[in-house]
PDB file of N, CA and C in Angstrom:
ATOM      1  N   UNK A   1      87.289 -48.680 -18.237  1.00  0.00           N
ATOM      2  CA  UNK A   1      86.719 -48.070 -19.421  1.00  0.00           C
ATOM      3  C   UNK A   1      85.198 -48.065 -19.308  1.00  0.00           C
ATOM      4  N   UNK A   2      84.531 -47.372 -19.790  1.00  0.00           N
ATOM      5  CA  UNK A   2      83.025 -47.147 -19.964  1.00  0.00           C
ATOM      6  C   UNK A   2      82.606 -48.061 -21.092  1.00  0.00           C
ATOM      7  N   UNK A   3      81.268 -49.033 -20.693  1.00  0.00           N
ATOM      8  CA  UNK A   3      80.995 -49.774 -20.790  1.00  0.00           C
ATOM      9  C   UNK A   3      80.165 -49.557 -22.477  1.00  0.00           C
ATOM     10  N   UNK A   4      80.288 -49.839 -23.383  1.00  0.00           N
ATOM     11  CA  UNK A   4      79.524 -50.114 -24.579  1.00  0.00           C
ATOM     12  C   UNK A   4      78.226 -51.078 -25.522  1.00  0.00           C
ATOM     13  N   UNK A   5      78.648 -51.931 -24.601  1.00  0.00           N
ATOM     14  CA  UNK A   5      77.547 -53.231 -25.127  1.00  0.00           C
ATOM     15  C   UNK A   5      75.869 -53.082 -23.998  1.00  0.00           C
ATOM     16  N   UNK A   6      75.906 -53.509 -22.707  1.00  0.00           N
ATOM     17  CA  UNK A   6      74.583 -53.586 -22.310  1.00  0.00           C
ATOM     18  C   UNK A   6      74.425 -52.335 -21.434  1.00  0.00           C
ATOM     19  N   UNK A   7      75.167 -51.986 -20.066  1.00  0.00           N
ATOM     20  CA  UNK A   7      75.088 -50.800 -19.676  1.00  0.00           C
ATOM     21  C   UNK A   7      75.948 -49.730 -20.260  1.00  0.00           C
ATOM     22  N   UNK A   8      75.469 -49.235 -20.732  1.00  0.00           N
ATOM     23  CA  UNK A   8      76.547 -47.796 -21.527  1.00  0.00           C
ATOM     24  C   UNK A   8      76.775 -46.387 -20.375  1.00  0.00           C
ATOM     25  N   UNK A   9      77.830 -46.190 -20.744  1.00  0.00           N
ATOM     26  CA  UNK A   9      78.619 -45.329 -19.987  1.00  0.00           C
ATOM     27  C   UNK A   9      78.529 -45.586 -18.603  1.00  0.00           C
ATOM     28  N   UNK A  10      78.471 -46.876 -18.084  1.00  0.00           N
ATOM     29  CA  UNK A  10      79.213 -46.948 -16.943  1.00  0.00           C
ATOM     30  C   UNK A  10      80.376 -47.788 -16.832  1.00  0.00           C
ATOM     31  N   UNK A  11      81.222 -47.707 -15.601  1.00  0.00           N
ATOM     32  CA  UNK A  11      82.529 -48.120 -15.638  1.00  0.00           C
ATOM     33  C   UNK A  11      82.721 -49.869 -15.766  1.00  0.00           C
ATOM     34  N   UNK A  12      83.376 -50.256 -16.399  1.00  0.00           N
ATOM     35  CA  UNK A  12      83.119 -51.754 -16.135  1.00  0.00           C
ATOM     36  C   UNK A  12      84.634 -52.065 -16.517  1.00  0.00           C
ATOM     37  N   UNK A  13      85.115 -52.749 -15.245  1.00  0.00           N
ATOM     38  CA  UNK A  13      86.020 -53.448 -15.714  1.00  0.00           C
ATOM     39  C   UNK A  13      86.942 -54.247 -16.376  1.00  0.00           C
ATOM     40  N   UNK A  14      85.608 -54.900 -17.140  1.00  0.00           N
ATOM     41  CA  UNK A  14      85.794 -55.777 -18.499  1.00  0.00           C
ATOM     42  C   UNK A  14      85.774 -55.858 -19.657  1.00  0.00           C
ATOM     43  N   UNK A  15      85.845 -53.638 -19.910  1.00  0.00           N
ATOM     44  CA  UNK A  15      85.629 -53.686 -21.104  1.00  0.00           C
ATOM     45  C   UNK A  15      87.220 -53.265 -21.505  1.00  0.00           C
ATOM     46  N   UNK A  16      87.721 -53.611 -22.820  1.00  0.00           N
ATOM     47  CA  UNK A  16      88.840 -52.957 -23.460  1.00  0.00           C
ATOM     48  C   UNK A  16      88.708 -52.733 -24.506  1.00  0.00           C
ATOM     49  N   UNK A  17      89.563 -52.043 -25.199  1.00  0.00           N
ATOM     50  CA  UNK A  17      89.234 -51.476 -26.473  1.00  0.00           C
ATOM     51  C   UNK A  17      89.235 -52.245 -27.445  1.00  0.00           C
ATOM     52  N   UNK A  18      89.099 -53.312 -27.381  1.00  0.00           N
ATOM     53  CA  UNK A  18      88.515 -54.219 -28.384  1.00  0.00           C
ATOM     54  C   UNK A  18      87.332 -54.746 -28.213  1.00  0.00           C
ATOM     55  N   UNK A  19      86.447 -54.292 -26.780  1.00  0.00           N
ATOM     56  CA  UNK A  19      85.141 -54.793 -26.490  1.00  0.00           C
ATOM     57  C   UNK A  19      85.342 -55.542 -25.262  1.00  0.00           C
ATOM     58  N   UNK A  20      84.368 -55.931 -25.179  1.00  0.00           N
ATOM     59  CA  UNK A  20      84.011 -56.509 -23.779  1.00  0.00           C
ATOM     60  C   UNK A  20      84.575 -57.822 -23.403  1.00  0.00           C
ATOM     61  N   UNK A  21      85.173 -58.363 -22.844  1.00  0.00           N
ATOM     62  CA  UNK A  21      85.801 -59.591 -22.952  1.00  0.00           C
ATOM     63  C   UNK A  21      85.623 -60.386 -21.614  1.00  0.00           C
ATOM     64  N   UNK A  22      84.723 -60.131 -21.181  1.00  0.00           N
ATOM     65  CA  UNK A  22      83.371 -61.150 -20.283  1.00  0.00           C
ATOM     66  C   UNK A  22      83.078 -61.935 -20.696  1.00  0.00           C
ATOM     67  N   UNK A  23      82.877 -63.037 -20.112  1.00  0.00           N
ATOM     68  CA  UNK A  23      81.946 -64.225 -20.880  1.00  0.00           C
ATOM     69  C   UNK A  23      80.943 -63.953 -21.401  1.00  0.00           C
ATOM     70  N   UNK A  24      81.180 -64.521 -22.667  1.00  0.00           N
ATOM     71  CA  UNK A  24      79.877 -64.291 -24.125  1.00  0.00           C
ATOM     72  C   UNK A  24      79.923 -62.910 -24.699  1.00  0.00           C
ATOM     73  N   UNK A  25      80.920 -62.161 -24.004  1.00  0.00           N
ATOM     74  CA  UNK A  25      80.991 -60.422 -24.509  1.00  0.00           C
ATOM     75  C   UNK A  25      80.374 -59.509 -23.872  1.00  0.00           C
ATOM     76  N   UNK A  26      78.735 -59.982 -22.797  1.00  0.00           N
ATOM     77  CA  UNK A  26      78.267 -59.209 -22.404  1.00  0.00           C
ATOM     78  C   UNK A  26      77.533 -59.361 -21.013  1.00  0.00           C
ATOM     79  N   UNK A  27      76.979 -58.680 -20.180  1.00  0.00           N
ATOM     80  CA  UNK A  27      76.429 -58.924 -18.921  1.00  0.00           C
ATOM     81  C   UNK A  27      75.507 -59.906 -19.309  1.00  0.00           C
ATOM     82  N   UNK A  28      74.908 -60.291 -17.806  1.00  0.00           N
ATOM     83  CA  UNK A  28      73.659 -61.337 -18.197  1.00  0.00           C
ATOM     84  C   UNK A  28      72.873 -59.862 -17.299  1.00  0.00           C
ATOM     85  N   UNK A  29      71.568 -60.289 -17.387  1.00  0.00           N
ATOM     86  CA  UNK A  29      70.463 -59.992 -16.626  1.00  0.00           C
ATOM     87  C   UNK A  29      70.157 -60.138 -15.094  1.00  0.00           C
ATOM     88  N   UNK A  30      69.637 -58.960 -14.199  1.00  0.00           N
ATOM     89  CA  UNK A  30      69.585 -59.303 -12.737  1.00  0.00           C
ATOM     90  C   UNK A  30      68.410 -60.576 -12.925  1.00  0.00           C
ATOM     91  N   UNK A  31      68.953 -61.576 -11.499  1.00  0.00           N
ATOM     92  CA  UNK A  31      67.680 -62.602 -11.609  1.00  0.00           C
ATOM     93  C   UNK A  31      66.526 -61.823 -10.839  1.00  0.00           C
ATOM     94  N   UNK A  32      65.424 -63.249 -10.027  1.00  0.00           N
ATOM     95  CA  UNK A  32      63.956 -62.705  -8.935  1.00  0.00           C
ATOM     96  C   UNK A  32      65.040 -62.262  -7.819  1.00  0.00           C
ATOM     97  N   UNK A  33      66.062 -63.241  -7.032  1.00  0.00           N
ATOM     98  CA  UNK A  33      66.117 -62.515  -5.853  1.00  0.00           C
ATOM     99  C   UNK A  33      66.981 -61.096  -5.953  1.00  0.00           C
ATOM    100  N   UNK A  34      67.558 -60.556  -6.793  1.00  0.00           N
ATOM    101  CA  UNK A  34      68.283 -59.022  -7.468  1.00  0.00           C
ATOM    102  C   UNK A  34      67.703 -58.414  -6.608  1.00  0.00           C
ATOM    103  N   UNK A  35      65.949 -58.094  -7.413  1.00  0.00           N
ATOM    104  CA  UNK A  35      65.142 -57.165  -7.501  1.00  0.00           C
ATOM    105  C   UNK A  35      65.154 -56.413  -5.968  1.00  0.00           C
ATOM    106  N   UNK A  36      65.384 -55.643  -5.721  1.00  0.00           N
ATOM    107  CA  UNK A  36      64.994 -54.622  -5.046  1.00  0.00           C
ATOM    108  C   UNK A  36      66.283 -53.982  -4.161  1.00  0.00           C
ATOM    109  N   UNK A  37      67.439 -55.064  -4.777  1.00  0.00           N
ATOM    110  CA  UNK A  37      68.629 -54.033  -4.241  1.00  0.00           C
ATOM    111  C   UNK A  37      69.252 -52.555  -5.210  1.00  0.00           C
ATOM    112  N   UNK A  38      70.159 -52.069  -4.129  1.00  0.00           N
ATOM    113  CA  UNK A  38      70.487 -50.374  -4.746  1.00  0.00           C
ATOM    114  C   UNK A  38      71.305 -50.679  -5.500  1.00  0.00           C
ATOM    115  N   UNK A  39      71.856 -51.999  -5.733  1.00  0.00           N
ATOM    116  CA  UNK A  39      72.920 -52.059  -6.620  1.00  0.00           C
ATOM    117  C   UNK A  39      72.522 -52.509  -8.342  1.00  0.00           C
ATOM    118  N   UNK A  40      71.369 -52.567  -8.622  1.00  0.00           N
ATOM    119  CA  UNK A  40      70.424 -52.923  -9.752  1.00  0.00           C
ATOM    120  C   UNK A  40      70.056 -51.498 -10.402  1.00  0.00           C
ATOM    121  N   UNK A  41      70.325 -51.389 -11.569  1.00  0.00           N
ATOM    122  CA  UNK A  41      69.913 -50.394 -12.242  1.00  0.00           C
ATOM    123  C   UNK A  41      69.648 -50.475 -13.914  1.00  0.00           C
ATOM    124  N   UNK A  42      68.564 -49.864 -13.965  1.00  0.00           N
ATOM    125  CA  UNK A  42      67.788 -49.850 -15.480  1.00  0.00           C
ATOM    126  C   UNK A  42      68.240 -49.641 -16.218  1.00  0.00           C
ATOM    127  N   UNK A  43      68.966 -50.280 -17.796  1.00  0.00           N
ATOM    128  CA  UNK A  43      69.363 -49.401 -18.669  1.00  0.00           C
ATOM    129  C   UNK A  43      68.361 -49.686 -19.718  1.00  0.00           C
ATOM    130  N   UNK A  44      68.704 -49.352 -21.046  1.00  0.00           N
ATOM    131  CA  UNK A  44      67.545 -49.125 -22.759  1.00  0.00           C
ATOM    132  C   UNK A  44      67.311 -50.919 -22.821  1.00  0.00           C
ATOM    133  N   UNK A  45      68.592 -51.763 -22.469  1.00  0.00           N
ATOM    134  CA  UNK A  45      68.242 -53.175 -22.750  1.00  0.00           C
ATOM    135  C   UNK A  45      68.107 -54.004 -21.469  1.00  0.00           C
ATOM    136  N   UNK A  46      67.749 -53.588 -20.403  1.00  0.00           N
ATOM    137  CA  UNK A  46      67.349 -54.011 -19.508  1.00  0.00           C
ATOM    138  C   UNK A  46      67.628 -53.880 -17.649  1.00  0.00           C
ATOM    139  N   UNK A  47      67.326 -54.843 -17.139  1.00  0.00           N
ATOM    140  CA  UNK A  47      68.000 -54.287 -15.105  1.00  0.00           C
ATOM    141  C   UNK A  47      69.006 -55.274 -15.539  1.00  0.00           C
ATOM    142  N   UNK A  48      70.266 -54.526 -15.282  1.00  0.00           N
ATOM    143  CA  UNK A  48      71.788 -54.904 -14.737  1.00  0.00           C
ATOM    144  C   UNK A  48      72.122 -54.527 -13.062  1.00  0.00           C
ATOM    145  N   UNK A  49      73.055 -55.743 -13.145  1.00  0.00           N
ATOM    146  CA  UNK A  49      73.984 -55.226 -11.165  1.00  0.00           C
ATOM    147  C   UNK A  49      74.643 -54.787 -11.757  1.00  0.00           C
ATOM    148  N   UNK A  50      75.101 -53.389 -11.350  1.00  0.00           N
ATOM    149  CA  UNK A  50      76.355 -52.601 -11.193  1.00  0.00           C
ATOM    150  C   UNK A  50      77.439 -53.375 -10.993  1.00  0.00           C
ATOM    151  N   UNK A  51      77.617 -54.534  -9.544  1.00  0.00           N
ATOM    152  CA  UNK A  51      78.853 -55.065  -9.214  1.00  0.00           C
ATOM    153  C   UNK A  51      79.494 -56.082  -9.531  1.00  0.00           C
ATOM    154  N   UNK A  52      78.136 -56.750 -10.301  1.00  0.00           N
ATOM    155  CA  UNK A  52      78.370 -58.218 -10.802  1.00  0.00           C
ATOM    156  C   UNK A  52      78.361 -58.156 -12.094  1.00  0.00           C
ATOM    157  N   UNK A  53      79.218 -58.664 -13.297  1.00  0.00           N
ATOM    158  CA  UNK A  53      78.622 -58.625 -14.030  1.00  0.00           C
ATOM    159  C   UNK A  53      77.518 -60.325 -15.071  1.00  0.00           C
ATOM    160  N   UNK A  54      77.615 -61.064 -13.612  1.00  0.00           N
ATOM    161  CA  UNK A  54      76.359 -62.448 -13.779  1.00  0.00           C
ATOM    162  C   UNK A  54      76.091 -62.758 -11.899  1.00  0.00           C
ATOM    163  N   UNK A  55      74.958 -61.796 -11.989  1.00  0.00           N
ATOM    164  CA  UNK A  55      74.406 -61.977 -10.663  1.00  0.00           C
ATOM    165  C   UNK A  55      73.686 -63.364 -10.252  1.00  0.00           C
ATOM    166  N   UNK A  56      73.673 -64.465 -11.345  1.00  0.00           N
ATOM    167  CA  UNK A  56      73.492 -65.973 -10.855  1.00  0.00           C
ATOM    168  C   UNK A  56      74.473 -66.337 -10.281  1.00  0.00           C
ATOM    169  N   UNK A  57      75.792 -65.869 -10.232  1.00  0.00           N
ATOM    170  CA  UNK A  57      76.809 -67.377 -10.173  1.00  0.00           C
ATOM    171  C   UNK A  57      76.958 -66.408  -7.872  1.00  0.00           C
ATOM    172  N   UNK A  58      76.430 -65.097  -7.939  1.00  0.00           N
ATOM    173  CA  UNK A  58      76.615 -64.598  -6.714  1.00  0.00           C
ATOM    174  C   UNK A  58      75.473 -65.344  -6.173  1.00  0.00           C
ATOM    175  N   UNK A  59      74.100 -65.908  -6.259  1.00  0.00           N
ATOM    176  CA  UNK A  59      73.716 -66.714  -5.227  1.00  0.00           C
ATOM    177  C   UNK A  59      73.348 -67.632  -5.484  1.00  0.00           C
ATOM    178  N   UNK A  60      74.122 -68.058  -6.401  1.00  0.00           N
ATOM    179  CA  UNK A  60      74.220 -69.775  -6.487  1.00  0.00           C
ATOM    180  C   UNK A  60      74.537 -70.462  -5.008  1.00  0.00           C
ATOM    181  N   UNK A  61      75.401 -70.347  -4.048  1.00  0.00           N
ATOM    182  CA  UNK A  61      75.975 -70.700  -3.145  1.00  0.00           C
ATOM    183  C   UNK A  61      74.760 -69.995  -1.475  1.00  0.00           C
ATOM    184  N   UNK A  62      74.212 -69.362  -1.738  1.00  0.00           N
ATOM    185  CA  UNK A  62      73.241 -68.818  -0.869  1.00  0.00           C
ATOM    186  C   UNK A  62      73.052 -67.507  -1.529  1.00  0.00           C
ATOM    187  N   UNK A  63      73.251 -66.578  -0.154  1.00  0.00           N
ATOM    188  CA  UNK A  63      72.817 -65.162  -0.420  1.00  0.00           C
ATOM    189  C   UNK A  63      73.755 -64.318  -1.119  1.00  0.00           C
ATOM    190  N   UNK A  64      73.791 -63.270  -2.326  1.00  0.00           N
ATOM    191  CA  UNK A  64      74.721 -62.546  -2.465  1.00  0.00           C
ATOM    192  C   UNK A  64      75.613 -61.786  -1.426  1.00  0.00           C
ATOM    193  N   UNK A  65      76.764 -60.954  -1.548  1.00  0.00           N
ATOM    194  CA  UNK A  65      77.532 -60.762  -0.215  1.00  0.00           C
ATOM    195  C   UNK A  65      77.414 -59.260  -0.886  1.00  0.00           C
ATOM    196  N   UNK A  66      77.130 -59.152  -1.972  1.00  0.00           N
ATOM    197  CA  UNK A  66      76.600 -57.709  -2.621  1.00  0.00           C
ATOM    198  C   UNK A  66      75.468 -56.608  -2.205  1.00  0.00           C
ATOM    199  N   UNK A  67      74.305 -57.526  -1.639  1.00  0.00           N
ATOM    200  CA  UNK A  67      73.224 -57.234  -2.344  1.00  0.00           C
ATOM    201  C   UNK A  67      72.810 -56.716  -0.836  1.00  0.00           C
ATOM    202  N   UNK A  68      72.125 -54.990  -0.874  1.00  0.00           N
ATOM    203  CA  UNK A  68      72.084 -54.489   0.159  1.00  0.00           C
ATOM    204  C   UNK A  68      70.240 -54.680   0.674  1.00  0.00           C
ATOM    205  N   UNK A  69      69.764 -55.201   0.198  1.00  0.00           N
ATOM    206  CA  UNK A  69      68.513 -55.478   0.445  1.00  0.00           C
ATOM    207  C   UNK A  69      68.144 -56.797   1.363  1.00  0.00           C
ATOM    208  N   UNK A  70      69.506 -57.413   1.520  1.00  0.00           N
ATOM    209  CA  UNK A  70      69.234 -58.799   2.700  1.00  0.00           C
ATOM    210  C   UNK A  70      69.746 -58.085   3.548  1.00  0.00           C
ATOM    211  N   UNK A  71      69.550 -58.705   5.053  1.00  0.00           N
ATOM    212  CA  UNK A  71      69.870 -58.185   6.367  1.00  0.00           C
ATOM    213  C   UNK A  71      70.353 -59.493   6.746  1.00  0.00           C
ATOM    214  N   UNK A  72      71.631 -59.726   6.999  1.00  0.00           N
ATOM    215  CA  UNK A  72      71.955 -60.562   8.116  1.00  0.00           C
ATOM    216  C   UNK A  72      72.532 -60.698   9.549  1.00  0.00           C
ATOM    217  N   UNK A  73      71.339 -61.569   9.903  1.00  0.00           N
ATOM    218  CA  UNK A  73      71.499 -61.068  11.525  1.00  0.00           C
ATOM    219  C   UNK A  73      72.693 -62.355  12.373  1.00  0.00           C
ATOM    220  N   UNK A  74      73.341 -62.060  13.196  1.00  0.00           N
ATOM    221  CA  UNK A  74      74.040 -62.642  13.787  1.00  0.00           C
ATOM    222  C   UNK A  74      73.674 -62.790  14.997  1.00  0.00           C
ATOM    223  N   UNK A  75      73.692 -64.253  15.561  1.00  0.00           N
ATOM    224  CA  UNK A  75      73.258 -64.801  16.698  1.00  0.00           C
ATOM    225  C   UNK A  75      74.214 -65.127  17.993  1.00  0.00           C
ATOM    226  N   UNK A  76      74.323 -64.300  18.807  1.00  0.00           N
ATOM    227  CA  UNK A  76      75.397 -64.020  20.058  1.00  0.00           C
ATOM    228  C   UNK A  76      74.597 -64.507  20.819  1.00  0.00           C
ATOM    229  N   UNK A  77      75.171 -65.916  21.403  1.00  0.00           N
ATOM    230  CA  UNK A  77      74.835 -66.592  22.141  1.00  0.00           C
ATOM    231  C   UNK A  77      75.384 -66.142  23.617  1.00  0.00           C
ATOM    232  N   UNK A  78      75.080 -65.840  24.474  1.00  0.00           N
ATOM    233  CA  UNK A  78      75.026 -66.045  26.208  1.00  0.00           C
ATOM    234  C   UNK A  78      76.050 -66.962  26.762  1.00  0.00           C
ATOM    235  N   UNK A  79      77.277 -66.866  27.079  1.00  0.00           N
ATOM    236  CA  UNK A  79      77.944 -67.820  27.859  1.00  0.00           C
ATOM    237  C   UNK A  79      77.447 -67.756  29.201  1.00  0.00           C
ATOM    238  N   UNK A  80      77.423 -69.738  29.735  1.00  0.00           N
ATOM    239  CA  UNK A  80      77.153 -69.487  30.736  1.00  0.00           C
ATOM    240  C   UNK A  80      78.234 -69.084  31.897  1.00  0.00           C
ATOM    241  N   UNK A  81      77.792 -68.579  33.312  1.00  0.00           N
ATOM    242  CA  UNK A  81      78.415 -67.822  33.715  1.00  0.00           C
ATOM    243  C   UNK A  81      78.552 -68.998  35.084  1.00  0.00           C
ATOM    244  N   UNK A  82      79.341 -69.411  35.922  1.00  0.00           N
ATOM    245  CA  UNK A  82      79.905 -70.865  36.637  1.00  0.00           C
ATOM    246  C   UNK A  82      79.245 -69.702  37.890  1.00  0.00           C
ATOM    247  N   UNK A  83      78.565 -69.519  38.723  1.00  0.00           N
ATOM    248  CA  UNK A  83      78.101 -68.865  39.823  1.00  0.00           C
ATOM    249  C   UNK A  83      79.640 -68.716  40.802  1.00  0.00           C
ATOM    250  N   UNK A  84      80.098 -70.058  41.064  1.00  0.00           N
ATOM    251  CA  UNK A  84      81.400 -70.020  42.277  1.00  0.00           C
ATOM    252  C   UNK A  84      82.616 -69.125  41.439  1.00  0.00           C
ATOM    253  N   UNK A  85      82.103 -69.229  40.316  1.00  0.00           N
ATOM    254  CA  UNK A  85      83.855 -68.412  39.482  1.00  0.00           C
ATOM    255  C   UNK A  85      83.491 -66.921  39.678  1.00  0.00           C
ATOM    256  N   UNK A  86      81.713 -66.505  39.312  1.00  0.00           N
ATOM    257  CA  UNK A  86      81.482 -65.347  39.314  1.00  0.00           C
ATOM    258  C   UNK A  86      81.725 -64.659  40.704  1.00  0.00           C
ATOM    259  N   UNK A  87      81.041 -65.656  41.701  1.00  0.00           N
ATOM    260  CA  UNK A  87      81.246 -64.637  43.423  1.00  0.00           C
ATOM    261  C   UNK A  87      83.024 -64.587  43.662  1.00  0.00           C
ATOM    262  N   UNK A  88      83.695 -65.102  42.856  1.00  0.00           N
ATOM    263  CA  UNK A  88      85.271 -65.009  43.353  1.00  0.00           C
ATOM    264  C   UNK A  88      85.912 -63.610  42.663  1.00  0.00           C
ATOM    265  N   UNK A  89      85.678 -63.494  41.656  1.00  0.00           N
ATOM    266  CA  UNK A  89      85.468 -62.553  40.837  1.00  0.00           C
ATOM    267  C   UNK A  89      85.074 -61.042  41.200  1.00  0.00           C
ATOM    268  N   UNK A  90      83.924 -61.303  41.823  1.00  0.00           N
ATOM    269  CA  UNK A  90      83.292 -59.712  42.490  1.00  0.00           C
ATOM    270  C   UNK A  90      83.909 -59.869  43.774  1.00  0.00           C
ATOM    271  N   UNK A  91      84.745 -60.485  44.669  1.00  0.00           N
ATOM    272  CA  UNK A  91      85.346 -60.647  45.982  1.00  0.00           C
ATOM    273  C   UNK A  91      86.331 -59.810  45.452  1.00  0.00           C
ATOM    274  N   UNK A  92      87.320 -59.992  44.876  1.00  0.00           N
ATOM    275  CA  UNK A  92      88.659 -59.181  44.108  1.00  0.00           C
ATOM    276  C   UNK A  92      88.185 -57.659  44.478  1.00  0.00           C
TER     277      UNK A  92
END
């Protein structure tokens, strides 16, 4: 259903026709680290996440898994390679 209380007319899962039935009734506010992802958007009562509707409890634990403005890089480590296994290998 389309949302009535903080972002209006967008889709939110949590609303039913008796209202919003989220904790406390309504979104909270994006926090500092939010700011500058695509998933944050302006409405008349303030910046909401689109995906969350309490973007604290997403990086309470570290980084959001939402939020397209972090980059995480993954570290591929080098196995080493045994020289006598490798020359047996290219003999084949």
């Amino acid at each position: 259903m389309k949302c009535t209380t903080v972002r209006e007319g967008m889709e939110c899962p949590f609303m039913t026709a008796n209202g919003c039935n989220y904790n406390g009734g309504v979104c909270h506010e994006i926090i500092e680290d939010c700011k500058g992802c695509k998933r944050s958007a302006e409405f008349s009562s303030g910046w909401f996440c689109g995906a969350c509707p309490e973007p604290s409890l997403k990086w309470k634990n570290g980084n959001c898994n939402m939020a397209t403005h972090v980059q995480t890089t993954v570290n591929v480590e080098k196995q080493k390679v045994n020289p006598l296994k490798a020359s047996k290998r290219a003999a084949r």
